[in-house]
N, C-alpha and C. Protein backbone atom coordinates (compact mmCIF):
# COMPACT_ATOMS: atom_id res chain seq x y z
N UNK A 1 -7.64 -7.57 -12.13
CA UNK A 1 -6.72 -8.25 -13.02
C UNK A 1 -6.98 -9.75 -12.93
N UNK A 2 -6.33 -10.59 -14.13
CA UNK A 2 -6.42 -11.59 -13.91
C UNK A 2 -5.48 -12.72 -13.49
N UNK A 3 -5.44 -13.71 -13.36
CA UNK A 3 -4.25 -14.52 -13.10
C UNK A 3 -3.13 -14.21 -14.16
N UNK A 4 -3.52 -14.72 -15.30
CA UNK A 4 -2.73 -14.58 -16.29
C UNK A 4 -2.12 -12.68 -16.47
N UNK A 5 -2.57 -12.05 -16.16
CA UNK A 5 -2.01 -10.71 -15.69
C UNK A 5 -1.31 -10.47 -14.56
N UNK A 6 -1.64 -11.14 -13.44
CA UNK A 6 -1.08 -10.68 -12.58
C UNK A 6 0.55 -11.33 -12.37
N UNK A 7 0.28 -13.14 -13.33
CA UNK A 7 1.47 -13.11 -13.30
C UNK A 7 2.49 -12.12 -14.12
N UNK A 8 2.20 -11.76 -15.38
CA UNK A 8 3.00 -11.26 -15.90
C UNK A 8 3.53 -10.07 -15.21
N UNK A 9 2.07 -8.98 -14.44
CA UNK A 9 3.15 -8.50 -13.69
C UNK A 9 3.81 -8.50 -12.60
N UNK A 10 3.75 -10.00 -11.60
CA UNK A 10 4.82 -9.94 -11.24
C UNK A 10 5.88 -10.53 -11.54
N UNK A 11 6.28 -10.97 -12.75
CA UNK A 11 7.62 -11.31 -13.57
C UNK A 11 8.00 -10.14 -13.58
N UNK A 12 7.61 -8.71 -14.36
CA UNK A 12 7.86 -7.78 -14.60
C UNK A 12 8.47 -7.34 -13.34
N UNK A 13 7.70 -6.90 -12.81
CA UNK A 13 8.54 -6.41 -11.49
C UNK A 13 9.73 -6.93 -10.45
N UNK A 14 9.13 -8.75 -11.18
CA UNK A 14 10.68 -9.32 -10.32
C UNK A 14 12.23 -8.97 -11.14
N UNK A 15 11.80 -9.03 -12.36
CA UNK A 15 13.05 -8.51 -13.41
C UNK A 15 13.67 -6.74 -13.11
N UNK A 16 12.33 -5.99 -12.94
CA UNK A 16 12.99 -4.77 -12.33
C UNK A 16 13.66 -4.90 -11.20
N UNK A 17 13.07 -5.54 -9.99
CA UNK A 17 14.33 -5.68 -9.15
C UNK A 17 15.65 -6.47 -9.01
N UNK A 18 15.99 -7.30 -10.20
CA UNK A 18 17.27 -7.96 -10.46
C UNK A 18 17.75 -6.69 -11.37
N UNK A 19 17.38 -5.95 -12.23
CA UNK A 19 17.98 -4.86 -12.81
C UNK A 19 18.28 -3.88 -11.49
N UNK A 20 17.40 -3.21 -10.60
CA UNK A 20 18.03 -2.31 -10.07
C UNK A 20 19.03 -2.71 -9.24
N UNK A 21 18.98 -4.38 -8.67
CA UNK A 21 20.26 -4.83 -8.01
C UNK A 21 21.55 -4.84 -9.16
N UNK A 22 21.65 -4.98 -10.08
CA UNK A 22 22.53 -4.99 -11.00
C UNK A 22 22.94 -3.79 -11.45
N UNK A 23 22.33 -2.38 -10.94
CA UNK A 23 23.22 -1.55 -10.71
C UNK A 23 24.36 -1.73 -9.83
N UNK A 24 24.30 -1.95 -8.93
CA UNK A 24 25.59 -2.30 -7.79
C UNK A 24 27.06 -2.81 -8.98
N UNK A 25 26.38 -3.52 -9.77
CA UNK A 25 27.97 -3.99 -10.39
C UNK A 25 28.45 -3.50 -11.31
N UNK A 26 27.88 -2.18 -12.03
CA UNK A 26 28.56 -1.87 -12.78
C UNK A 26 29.99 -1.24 -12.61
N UNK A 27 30.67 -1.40 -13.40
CA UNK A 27 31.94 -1.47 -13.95
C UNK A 27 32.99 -0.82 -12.12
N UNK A 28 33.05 -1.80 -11.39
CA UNK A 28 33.78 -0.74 -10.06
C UNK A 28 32.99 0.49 -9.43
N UNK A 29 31.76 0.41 -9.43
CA UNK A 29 30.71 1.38 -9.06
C UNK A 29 31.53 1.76 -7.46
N UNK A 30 31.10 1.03 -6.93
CA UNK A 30 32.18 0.92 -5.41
C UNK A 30 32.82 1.65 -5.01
N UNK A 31 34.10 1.05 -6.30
CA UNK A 31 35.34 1.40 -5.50
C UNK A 31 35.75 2.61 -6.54
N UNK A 32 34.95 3.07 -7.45
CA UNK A 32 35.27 4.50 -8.02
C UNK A 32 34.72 5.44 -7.59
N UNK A 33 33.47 5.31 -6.86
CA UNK A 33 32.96 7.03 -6.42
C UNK A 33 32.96 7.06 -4.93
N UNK A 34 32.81 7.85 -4.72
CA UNK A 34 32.99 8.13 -3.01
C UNK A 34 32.33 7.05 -2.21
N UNK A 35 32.21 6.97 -0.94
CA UNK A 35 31.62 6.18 0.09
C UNK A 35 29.91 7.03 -0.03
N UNK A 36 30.17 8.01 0.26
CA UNK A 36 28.83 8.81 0.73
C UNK A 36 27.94 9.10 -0.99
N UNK A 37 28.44 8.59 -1.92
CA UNK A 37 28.04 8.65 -3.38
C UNK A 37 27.11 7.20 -3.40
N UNK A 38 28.10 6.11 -3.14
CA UNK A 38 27.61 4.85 -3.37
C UNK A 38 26.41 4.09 -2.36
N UNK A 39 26.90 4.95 -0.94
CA UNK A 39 25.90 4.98 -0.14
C UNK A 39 23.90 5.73 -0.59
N UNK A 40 24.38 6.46 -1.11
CA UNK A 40 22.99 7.36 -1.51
C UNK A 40 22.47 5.99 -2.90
N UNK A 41 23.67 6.15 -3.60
CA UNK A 41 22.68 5.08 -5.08
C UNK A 41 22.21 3.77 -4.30
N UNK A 42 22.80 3.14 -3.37
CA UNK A 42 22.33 2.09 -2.67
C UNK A 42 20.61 2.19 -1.96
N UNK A 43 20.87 3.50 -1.38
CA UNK A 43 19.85 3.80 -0.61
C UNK A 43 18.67 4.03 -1.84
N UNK A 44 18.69 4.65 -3.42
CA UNK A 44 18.00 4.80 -3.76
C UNK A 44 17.76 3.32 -4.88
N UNK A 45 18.20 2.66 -4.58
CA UNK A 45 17.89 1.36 -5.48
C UNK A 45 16.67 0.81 -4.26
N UNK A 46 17.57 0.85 -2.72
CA UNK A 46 16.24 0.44 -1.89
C UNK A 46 15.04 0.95 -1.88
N UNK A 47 15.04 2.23 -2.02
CA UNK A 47 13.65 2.43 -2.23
C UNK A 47 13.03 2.38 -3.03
N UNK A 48 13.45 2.23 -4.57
CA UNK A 48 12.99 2.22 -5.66
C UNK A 48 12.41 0.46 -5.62
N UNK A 49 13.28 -0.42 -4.96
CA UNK A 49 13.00 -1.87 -4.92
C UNK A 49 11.66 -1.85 -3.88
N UNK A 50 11.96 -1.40 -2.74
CA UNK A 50 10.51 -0.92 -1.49
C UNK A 50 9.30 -0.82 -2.27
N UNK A 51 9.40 0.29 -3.16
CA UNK A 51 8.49 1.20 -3.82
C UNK A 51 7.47 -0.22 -4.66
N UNK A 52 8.31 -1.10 -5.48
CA UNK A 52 7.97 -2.44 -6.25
C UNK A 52 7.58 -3.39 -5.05
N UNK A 53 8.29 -3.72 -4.32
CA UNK A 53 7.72 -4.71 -3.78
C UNK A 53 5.85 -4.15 -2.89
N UNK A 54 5.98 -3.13 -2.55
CA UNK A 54 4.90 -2.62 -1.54
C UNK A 54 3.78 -2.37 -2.82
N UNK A 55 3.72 -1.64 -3.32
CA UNK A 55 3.28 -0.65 -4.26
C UNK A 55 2.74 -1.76 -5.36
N UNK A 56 3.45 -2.53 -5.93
CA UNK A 56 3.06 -3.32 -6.80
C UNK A 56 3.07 -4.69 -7.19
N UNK A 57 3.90 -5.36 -6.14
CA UNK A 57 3.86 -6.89 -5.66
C UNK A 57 2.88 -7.31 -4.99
N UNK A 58 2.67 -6.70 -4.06
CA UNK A 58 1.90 -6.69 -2.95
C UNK A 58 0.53 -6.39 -3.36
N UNK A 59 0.21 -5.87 -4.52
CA UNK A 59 -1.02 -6.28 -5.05
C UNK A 59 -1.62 -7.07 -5.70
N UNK A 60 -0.55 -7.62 -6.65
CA UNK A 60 -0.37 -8.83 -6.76
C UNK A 60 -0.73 -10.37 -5.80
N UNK A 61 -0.05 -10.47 -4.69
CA UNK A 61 0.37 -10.93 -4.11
C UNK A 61 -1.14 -11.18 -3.16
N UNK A 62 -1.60 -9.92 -2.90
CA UNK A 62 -2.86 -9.46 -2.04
C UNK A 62 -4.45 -10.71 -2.83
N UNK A 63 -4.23 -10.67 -4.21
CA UNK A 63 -5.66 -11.23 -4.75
C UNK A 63 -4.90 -12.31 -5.65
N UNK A 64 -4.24 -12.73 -5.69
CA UNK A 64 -3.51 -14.32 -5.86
C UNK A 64 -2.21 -14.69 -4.75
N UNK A 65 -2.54 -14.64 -3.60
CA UNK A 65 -1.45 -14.79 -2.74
C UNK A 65 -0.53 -16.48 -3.50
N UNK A 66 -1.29 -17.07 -4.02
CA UNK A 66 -0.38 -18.65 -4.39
C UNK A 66 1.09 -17.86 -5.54
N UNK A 67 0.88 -16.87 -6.08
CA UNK A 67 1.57 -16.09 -6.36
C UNK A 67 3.09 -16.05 -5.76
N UNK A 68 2.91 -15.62 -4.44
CA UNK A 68 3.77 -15.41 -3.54
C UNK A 68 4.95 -16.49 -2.92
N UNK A 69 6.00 -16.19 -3.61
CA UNK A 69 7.02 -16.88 -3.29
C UNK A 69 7.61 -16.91 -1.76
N UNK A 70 7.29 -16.33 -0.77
CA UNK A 70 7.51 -16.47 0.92
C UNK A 70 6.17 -17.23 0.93
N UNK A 71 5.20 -17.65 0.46
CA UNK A 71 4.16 -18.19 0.88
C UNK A 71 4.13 -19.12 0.52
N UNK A 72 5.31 -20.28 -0.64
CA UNK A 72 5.48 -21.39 -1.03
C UNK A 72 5.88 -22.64 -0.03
């Protein structure tokens, strides 16, 4: 890939993980379904966020590290 690709995808992927954090707020997510409900969607936003950052940041990140926002 190229620079100009790789940024775009990691915009892309930084926007997926402000969307899957923005599950958390919908409408009383919380405090309407169980503890052990909200616990599991939590757990699966983390891995779904894991999955982006490892999987597809990180390749990114790997062959344009200036990319990398902990590396600023």
């Amino acid at each position: 890939m190229d620079k100009q690709q790789a940024e775009k995808i990691k915009l892309r992927g930084e926007v997926a993980i402000r969307e899957l954090v923005s599950i958390l707020d919908v409408d009383h997510l919380e405090t309407q379904c169980g503890e052990a409900e909200f616990l599991a969607v939590k757990r699966g936003i983390g891995l779904a966020i894991g999955i982006i950052d490892t999987e597809l940041l990180s390749v990114v990140y790997a062959q344009y590290p200036e990319l990398d926002p902990i590396k600023e």
